[in-house]
PDB file of N, CA and C in Angstrom:
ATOM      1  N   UNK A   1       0.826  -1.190   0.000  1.00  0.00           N
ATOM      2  CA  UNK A   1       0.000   0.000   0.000  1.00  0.00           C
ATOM      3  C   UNK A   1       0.873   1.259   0.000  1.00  0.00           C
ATOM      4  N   UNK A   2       2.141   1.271   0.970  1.00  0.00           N
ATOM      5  CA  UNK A   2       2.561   2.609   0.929  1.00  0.00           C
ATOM      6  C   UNK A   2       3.590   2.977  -0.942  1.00  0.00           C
ATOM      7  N   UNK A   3       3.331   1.698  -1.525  1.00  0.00           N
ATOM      8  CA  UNK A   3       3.712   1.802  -2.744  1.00  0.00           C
ATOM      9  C   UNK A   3       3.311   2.288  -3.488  1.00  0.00           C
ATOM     10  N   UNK A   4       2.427   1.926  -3.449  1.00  0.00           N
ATOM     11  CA  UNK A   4       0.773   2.414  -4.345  1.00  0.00           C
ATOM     12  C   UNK A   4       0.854   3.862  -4.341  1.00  0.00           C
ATOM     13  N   UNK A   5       0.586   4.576  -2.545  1.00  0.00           N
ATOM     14  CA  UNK A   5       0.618   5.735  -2.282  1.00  0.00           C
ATOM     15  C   UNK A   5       1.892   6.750  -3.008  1.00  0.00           C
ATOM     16  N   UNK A   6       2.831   6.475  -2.171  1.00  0.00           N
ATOM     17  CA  UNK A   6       4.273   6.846  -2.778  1.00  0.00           C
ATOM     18  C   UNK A   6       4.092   6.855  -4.862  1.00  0.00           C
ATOM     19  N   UNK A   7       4.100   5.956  -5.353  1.00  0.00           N
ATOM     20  CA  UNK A   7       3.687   6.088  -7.025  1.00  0.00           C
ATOM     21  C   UNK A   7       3.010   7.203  -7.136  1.00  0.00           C
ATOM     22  N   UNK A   8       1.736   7.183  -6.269  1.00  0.00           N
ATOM     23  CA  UNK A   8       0.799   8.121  -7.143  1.00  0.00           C
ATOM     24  C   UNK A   8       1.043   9.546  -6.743  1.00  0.00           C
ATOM     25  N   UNK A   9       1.979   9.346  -5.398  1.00  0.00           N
ATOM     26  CA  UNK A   9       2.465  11.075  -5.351  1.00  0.00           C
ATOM     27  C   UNK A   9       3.647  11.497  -6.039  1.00  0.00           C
ATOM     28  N   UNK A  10       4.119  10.597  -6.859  1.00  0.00           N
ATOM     29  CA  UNK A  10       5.772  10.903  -7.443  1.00  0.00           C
ATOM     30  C   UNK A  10       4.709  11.265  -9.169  1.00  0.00           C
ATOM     31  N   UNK A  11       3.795  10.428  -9.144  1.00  0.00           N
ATOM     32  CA  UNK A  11       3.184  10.688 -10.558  1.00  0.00           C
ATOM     33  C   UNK A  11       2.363  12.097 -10.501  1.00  0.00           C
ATOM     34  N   UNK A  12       2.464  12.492  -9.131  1.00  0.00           N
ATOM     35  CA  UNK A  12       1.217  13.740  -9.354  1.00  0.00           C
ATOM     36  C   UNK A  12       2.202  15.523  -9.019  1.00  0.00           C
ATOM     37  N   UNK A  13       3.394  14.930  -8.347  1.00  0.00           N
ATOM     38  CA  UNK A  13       4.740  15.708  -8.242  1.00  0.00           C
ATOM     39  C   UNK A  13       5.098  16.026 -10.394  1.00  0.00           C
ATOM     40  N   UNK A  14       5.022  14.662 -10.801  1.00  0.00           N
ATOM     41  CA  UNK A  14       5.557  15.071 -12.087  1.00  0.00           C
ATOM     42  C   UNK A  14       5.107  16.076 -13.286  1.00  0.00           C
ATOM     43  N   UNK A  15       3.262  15.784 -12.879  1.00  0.00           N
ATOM     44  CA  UNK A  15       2.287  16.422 -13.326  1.00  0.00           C
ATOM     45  C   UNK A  15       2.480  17.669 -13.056  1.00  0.00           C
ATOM     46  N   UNK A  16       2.377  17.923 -11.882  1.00  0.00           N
ATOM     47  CA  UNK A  16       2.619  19.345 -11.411  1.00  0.00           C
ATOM     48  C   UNK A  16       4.133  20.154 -12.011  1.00  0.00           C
ATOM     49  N   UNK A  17       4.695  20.035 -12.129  1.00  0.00           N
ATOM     50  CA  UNK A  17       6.385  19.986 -12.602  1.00  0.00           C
ATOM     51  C   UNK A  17       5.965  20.566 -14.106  1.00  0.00           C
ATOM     52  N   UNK A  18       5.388  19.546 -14.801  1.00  0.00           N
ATOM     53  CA  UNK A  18       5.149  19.885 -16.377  1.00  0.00           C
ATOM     54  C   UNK A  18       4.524  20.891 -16.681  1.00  0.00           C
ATOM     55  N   UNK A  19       3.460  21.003 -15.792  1.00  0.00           N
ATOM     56  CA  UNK A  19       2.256  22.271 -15.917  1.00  0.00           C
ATOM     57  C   UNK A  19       2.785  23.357 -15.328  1.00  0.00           C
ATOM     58  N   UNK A  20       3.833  23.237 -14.876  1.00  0.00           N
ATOM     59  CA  UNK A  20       4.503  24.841 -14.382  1.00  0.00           C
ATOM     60  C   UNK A  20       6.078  24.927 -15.403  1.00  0.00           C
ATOM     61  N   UNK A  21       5.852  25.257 -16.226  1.00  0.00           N
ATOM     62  CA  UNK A  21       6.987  25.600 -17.287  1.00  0.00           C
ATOM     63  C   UNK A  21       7.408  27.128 -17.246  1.00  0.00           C
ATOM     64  N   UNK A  22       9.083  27.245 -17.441  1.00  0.00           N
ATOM     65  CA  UNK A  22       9.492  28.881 -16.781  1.00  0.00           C
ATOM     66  C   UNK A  22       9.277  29.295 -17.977  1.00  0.00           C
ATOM     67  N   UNK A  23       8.315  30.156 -17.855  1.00  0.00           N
ATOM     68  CA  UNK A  23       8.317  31.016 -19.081  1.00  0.00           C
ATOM     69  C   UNK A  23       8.761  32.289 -19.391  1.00  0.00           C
ATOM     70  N   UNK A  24       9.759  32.256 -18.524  1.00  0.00           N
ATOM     71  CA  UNK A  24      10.000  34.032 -18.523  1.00  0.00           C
ATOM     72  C   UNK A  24      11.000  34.202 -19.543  1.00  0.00           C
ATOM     73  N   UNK A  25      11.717  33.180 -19.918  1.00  0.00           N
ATOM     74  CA  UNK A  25      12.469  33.082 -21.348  1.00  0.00           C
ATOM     75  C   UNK A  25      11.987  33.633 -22.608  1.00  0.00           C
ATOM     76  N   UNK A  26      10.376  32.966 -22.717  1.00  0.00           N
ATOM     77  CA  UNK A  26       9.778  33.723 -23.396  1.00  0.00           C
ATOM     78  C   UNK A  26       9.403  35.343 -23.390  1.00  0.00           C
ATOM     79  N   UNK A  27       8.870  35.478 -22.435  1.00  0.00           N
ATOM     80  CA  UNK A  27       9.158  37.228 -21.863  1.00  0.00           C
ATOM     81  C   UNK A  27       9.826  37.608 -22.441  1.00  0.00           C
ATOM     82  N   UNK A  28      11.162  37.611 -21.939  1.00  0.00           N
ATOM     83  CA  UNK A  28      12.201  37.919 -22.080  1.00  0.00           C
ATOM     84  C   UNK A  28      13.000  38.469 -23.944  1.00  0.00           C
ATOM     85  N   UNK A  29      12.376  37.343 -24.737  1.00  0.00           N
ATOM     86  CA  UNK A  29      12.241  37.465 -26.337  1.00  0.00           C
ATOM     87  C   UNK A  29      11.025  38.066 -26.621  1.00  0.00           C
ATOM     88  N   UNK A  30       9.542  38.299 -26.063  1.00  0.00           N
ATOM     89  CA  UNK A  30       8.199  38.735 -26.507  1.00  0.00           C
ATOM     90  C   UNK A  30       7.705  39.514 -25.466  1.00  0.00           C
ATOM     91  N   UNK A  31       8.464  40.532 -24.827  1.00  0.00           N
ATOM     92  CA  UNK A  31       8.202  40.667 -23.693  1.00  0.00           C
ATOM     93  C   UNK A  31       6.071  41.354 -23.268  1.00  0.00           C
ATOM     94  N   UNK A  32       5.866  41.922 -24.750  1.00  0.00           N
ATOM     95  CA  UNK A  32       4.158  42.105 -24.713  1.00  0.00           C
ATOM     96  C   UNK A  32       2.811  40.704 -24.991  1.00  0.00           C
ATOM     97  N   UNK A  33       3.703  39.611 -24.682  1.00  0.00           N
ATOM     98  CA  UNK A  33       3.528  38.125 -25.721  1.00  0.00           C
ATOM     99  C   UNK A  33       2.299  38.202 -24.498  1.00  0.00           C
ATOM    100  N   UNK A  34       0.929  37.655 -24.545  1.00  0.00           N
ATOM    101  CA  UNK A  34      -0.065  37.089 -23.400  1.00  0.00           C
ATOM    102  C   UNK A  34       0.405  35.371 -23.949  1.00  0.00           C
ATOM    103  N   UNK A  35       1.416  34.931 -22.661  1.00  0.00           N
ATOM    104  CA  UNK A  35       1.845  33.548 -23.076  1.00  0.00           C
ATOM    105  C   UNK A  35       0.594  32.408 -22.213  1.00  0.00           C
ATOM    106  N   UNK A  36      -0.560  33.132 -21.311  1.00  0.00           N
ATOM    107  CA  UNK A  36      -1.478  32.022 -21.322  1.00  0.00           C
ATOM    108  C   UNK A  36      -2.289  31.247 -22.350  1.00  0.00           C
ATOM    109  N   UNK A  37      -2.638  32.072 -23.406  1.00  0.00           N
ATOM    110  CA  UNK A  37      -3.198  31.610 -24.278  1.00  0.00           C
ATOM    111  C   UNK A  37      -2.258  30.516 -25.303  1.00  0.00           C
ATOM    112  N   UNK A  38      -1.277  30.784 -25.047  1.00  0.00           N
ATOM    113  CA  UNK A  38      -0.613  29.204 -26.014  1.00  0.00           C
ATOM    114  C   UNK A  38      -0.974  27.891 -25.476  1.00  0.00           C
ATOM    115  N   UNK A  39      -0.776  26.743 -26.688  1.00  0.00           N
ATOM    116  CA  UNK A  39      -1.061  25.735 -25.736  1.00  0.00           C
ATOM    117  C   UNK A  39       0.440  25.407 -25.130  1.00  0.00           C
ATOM    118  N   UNK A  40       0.651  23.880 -24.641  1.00  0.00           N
ATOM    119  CA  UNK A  40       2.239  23.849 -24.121  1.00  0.00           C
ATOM    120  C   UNK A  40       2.713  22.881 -25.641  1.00  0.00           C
ATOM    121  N   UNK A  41       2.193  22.573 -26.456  1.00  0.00           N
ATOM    122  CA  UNK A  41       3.039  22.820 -27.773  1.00  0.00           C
ATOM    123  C   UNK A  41       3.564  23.953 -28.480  1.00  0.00           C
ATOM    124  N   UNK A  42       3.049  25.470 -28.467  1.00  0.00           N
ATOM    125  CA  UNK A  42       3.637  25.928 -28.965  1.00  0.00           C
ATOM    126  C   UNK A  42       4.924  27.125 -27.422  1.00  0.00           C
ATOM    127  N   UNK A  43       4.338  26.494 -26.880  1.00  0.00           N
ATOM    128  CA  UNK A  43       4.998  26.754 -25.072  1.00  0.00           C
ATOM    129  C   UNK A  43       6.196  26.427 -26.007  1.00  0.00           C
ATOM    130  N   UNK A  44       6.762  24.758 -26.038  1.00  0.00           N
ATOM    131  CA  UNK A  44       7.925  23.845 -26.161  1.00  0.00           C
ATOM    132  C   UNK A  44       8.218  24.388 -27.148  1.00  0.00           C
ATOM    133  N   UNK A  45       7.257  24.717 -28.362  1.00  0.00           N
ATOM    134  CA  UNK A  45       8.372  25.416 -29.658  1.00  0.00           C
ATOM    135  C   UNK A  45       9.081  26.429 -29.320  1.00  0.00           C
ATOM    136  N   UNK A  46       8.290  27.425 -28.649  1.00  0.00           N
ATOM    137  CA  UNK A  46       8.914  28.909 -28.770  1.00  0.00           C
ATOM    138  C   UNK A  46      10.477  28.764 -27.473  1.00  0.00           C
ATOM    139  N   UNK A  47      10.260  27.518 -26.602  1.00  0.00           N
ATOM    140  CA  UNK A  47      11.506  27.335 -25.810  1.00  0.00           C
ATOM    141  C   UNK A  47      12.643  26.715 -26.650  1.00  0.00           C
ATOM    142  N   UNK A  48      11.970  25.601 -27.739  1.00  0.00           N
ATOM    143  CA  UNK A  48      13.446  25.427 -28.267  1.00  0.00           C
ATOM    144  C   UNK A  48      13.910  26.303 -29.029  1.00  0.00           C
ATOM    145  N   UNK A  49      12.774  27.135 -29.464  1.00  0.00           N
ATOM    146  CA  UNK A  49      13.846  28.596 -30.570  1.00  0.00           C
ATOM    147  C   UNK A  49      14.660  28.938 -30.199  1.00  0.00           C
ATOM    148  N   UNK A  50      14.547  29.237 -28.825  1.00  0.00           N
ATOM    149  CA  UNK A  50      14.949  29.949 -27.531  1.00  0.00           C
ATOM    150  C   UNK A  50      16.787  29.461 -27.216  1.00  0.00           C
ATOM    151  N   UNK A  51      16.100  28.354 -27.218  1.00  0.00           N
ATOM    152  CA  UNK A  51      17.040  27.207 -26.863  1.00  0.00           C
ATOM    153  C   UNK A  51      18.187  26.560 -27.767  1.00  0.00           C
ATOM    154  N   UNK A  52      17.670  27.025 -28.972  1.00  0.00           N
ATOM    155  CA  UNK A  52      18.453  26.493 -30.274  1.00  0.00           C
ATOM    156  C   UNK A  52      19.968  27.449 -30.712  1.00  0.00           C
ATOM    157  N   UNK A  53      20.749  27.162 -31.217  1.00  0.00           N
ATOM    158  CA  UNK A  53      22.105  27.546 -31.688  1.00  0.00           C
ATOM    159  C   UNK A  53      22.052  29.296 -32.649  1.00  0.00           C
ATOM    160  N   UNK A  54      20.929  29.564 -32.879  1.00  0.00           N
ATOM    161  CA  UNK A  54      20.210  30.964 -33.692  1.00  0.00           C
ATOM    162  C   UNK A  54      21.052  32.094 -32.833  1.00  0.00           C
ATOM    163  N   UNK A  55      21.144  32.767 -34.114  1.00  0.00           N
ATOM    164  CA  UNK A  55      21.483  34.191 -33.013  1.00  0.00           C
ATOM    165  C   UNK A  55      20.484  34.801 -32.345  1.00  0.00           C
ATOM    166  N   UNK A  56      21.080  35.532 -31.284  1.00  0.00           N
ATOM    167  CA  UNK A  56      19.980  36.357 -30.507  1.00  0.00           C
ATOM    168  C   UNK A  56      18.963  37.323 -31.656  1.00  0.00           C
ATOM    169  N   UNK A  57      19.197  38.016 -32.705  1.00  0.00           N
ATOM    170  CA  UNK A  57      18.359  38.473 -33.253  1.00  0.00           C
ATOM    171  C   UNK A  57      16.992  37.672 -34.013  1.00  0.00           C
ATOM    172  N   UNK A  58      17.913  36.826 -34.123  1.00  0.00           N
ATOM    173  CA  UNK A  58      17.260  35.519 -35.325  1.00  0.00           C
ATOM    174  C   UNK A  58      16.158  34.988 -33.681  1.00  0.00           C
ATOM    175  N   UNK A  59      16.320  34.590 -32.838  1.00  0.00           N
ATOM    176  CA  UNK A  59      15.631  33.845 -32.175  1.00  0.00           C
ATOM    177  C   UNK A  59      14.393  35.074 -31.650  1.00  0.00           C
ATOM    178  N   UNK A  60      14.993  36.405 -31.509  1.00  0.00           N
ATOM    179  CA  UNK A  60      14.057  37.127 -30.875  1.00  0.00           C
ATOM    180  C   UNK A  60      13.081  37.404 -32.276  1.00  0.00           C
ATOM    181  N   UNK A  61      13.160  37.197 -33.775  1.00  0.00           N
ATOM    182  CA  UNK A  61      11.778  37.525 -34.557  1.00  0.00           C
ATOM    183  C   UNK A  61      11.503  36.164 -34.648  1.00  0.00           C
ATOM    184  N   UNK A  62      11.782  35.201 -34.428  1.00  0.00           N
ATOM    185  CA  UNK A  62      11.186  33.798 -34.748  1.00  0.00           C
ATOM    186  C   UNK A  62      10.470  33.855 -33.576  1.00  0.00           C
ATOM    187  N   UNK A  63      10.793  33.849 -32.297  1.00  0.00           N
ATOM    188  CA  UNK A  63       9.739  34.370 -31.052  1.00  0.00           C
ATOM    189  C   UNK A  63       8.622  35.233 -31.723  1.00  0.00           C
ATOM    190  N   UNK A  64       8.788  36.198 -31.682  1.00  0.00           N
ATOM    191  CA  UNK A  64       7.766  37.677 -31.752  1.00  0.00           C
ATOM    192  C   UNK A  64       6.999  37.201 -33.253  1.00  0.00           C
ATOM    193  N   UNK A  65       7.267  36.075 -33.887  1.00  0.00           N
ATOM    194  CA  UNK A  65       6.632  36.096 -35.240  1.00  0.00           C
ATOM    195  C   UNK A  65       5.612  34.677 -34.791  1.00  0.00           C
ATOM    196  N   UNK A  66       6.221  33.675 -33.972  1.00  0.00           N
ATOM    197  CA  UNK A  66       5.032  33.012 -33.446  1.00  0.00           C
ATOM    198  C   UNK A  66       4.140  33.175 -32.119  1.00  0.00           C
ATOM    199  N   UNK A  67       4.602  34.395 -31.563  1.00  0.00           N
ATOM    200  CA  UNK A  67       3.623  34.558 -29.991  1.00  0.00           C
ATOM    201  C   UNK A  67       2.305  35.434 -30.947  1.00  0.00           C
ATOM    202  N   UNK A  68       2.461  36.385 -32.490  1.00  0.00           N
ATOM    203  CA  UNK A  68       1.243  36.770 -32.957  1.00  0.00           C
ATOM    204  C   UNK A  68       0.383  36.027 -33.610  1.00  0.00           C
TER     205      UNK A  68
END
């Protein structure tokens, strides 16, 4: 039983974890962006732009061209 328990709080720790994504990265490139309305697919795109080898200019209109 305390297995059971323990599982379902490590599974509901993980849940919680996913649904809180830092988004201030995004900010940070869109800073007028309303980032509630994305779903967390285009959440994960606009982080790997973010995230990707692009120059800072290049990543900040590939941001600002998908938060409109």
């Amino acid at each position: 039983m305390k297995t059971l328990i323990t599982a379902a709080a490590l599974a509901l720790t993980a849940f919680s974890a996913s649904a809180m994504v830092d988004t201030s990265a995004i900010e940070q490139y869109a800073p007028n962006a309303d980032i509630s309305v994305l779903t967390e697919a285009e959440v994960n795109t606009l982080l790997s732009v973010i995230h990707s080898g692009d120059s800072e200019g290049e990543k900040r209109a590939t941001v600002q061209a998908l938060v409109k």
